[in-house]
PDB file of N, CA and C in Angstrom:
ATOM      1  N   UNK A   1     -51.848-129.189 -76.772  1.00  0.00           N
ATOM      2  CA  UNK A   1     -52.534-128.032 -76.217  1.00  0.00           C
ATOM      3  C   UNK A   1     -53.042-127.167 -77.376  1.00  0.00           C
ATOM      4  N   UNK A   2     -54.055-126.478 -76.916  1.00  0.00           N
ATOM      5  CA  UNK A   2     -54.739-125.731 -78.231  1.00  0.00           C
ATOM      6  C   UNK A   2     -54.253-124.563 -78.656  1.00  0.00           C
ATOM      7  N   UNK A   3     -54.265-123.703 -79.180  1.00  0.00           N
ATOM      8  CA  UNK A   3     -53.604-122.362 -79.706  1.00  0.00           C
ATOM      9  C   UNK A   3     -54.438-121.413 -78.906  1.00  0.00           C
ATOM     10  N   UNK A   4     -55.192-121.427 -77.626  1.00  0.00           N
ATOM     11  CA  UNK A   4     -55.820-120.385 -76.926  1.00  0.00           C
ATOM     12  C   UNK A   4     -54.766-120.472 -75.487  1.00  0.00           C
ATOM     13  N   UNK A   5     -53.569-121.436 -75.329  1.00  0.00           N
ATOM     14  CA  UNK A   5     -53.008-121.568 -74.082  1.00  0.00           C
ATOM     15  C   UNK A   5     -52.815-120.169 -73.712  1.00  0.00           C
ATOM     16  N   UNK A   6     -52.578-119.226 -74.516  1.00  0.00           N
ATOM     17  CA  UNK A   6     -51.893-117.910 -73.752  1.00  0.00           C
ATOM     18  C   UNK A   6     -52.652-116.908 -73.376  1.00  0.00           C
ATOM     19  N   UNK A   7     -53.939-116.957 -74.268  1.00  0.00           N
ATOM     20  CA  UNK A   7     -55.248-115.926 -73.437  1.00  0.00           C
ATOM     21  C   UNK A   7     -55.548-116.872 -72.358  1.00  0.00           C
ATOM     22  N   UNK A   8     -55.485-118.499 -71.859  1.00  0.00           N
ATOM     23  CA  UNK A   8     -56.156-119.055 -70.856  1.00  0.00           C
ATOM     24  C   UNK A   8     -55.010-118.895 -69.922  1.00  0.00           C
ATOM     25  N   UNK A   9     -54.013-118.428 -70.296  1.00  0.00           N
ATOM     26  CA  UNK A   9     -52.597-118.520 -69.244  1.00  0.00           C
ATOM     27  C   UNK A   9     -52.691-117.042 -68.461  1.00  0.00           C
ATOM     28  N   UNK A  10     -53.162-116.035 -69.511  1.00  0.00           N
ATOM     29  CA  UNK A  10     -53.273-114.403 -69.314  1.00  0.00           C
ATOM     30  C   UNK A  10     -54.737-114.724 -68.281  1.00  0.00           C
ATOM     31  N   UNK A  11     -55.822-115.059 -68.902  1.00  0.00           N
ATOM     32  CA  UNK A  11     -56.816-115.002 -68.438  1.00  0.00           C
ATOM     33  C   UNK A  11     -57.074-115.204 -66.551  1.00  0.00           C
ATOM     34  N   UNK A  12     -56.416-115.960 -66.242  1.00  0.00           N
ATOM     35  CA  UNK A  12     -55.961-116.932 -65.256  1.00  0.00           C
ATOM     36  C   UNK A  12     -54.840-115.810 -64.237  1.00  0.00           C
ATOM     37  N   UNK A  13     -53.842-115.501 -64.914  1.00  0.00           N
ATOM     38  CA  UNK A  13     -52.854-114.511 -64.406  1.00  0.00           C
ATOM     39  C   UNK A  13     -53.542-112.790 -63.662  1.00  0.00           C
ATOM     40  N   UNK A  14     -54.407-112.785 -64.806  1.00  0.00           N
ATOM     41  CA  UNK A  14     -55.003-111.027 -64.517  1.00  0.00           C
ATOM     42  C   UNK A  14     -56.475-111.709 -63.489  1.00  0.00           C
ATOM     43  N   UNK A  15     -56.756-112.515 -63.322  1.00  0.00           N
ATOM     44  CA  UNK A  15     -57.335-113.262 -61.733  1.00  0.00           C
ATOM     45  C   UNK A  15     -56.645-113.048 -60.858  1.00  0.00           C
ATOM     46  N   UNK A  16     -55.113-113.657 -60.958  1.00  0.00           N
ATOM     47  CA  UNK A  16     -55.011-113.872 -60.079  1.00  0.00           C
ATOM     48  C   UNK A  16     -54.137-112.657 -59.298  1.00  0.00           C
ATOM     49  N   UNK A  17     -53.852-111.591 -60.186  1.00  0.00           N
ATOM     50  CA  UNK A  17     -52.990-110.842 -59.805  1.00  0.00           C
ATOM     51  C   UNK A  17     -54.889-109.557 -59.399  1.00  0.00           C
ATOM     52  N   UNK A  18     -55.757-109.925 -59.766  1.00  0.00           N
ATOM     53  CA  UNK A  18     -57.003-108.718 -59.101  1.00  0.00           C
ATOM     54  C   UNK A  18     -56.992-109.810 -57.970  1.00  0.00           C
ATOM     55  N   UNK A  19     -57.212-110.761 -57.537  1.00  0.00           N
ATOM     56  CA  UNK A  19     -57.310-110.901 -56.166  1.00  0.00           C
ATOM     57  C   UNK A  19     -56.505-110.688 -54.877  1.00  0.00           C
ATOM     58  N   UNK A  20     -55.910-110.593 -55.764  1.00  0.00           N
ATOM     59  CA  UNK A  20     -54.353-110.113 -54.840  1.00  0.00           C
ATOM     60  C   UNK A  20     -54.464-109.235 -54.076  1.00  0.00           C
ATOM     61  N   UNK A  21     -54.681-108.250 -55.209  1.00  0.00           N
ATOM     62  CA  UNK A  21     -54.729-106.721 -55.019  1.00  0.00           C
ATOM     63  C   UNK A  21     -55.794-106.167 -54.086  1.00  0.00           C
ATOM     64  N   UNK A  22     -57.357-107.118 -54.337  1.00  0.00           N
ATOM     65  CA  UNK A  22     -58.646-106.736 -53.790  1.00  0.00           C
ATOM     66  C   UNK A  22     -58.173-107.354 -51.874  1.00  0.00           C
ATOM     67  N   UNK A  23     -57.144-108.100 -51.835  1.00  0.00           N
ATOM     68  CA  UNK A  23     -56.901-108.484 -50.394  1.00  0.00           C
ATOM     69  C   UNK A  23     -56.230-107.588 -49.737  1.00  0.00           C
ATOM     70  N   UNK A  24     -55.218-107.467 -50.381  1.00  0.00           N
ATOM     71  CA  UNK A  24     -54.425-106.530 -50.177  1.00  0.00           C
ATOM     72  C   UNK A  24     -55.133-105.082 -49.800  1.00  0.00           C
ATOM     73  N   UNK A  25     -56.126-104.841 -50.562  1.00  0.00           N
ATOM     74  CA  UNK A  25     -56.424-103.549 -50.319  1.00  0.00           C
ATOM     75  C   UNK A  25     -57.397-103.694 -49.310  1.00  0.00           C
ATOM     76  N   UNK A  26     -58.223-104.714 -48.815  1.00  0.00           N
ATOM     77  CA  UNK A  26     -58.931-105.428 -47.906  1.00  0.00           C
ATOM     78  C   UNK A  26     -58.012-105.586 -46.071  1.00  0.00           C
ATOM     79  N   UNK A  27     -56.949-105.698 -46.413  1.00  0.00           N
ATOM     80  CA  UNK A  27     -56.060-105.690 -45.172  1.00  0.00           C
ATOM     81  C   UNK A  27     -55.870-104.876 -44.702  1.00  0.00           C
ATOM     82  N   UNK A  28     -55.353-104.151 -46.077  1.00  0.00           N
ATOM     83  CA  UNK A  28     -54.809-102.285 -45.302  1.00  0.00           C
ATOM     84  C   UNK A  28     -55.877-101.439 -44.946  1.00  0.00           C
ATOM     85  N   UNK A  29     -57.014-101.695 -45.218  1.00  0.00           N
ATOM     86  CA  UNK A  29     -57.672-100.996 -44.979  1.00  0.00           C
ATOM     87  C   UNK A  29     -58.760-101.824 -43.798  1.00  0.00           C
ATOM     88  N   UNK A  30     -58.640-102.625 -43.401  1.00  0.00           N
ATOM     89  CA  UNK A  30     -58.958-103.295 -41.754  1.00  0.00           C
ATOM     90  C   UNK A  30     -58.083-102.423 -40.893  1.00  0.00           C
ATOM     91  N   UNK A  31     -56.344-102.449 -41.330  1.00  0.00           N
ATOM     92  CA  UNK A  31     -55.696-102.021 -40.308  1.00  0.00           C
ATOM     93  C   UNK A  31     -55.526-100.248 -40.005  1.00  0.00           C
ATOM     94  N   UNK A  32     -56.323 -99.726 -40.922  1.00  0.00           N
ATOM     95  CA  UNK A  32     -55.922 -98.379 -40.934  1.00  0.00           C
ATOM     96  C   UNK A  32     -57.308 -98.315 -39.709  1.00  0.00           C
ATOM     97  N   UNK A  33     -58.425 -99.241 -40.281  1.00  0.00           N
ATOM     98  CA  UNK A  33     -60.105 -98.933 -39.176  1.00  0.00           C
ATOM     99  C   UNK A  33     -59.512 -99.025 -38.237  1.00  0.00           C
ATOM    100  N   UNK A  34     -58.619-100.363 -37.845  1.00  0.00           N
ATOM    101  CA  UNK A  34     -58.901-101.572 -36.520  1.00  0.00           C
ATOM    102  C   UNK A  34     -57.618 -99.670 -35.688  1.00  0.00           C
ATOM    103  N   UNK A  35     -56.396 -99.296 -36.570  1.00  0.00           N
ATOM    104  CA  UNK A  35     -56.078 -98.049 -35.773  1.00  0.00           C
ATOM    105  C   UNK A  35     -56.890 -97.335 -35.586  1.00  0.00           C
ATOM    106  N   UNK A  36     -58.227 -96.228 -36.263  1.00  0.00           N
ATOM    107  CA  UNK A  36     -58.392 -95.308 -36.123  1.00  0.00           C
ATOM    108  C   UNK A  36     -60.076 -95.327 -35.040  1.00  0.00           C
ATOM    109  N   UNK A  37     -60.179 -97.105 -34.743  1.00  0.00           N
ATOM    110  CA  UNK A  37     -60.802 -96.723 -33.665  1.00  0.00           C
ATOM    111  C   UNK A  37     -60.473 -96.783 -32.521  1.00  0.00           C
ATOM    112  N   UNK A  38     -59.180 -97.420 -32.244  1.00  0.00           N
ATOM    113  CA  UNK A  38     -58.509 -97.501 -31.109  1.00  0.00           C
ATOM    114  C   UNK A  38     -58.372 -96.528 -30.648  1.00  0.00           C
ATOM    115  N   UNK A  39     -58.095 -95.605 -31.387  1.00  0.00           N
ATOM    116  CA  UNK A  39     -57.574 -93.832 -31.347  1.00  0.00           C
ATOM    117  C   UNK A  39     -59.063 -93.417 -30.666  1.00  0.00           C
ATOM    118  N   UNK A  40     -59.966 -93.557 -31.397  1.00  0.00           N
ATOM    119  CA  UNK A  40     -61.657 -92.954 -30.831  1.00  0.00           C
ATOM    120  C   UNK A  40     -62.052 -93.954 -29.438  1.00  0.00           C
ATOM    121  N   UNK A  41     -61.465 -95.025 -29.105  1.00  0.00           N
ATOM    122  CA  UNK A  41     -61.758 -95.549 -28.342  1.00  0.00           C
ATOM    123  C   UNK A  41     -60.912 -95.122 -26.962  1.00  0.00           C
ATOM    124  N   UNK A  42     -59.841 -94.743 -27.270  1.00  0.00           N
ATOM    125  CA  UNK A  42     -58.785 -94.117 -26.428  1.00  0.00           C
ATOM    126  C   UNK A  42     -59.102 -92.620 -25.917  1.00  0.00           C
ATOM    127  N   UNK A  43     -59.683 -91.717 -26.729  1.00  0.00           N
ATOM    128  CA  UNK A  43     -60.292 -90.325 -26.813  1.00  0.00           C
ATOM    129  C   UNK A  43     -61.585 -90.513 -26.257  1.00  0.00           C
ATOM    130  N   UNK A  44     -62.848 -91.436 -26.509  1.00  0.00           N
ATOM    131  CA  UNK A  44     -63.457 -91.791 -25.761  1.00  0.00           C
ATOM    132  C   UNK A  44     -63.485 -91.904 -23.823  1.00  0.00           C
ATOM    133  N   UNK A  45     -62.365 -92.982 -23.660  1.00  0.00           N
ATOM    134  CA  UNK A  45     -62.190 -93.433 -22.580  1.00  0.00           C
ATOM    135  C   UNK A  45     -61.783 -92.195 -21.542  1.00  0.00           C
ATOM    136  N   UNK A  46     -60.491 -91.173 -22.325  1.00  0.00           N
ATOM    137  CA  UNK A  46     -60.300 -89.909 -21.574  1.00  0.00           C
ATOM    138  C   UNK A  46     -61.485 -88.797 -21.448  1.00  0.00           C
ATOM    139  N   UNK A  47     -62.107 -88.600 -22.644  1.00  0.00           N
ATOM    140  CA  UNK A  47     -63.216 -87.792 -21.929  1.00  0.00           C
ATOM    141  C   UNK A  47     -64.481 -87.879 -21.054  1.00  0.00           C
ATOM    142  N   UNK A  48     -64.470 -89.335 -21.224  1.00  0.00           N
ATOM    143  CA  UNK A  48     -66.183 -89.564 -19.917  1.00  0.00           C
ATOM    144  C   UNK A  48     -65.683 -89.406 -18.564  1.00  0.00           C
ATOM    145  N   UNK A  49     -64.595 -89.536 -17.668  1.00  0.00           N
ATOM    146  CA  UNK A  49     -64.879 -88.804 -16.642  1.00  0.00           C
ATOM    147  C   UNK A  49     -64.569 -87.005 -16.844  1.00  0.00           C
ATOM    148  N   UNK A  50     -64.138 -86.362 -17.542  1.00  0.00           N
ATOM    149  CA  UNK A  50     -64.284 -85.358 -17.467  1.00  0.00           C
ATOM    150  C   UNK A  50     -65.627 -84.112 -17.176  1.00  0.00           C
ATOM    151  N   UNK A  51     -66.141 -83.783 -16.510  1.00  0.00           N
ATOM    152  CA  UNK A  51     -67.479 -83.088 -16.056  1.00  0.00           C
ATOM    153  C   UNK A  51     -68.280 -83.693 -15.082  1.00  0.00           C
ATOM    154  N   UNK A  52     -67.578 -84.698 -14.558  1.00  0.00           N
ATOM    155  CA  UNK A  52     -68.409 -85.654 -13.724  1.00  0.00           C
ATOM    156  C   UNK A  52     -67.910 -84.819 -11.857  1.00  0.00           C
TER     157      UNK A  52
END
């Protein structure tokens, strides 16, 4: 093996630890939307018959 194994070992590692992170932050932040329209969808649903 050549004398670059440990920047190609690092190189490889700091990949794989940003994709991680970019999912991760990709999830939590689906689940905070997928709550906060349920909430507007719920607030929605109670006010249209109101004034009718």
């Amino acid at each position: 093996m050549s004398g670059h194994w440990f920047y190609i070992a690092a190189a490889y590692g700091v990949t794989a630890a940003t994709l991680g992170l970019v999912t991760l932050r990709i999830v939590l932040d689906y689940r905070r939307l997928r709550s906060a329209l349920a909430r507007f969808g719920a607030a929605g649903a109670r006010d249209e018959g109101e004034g009718a």
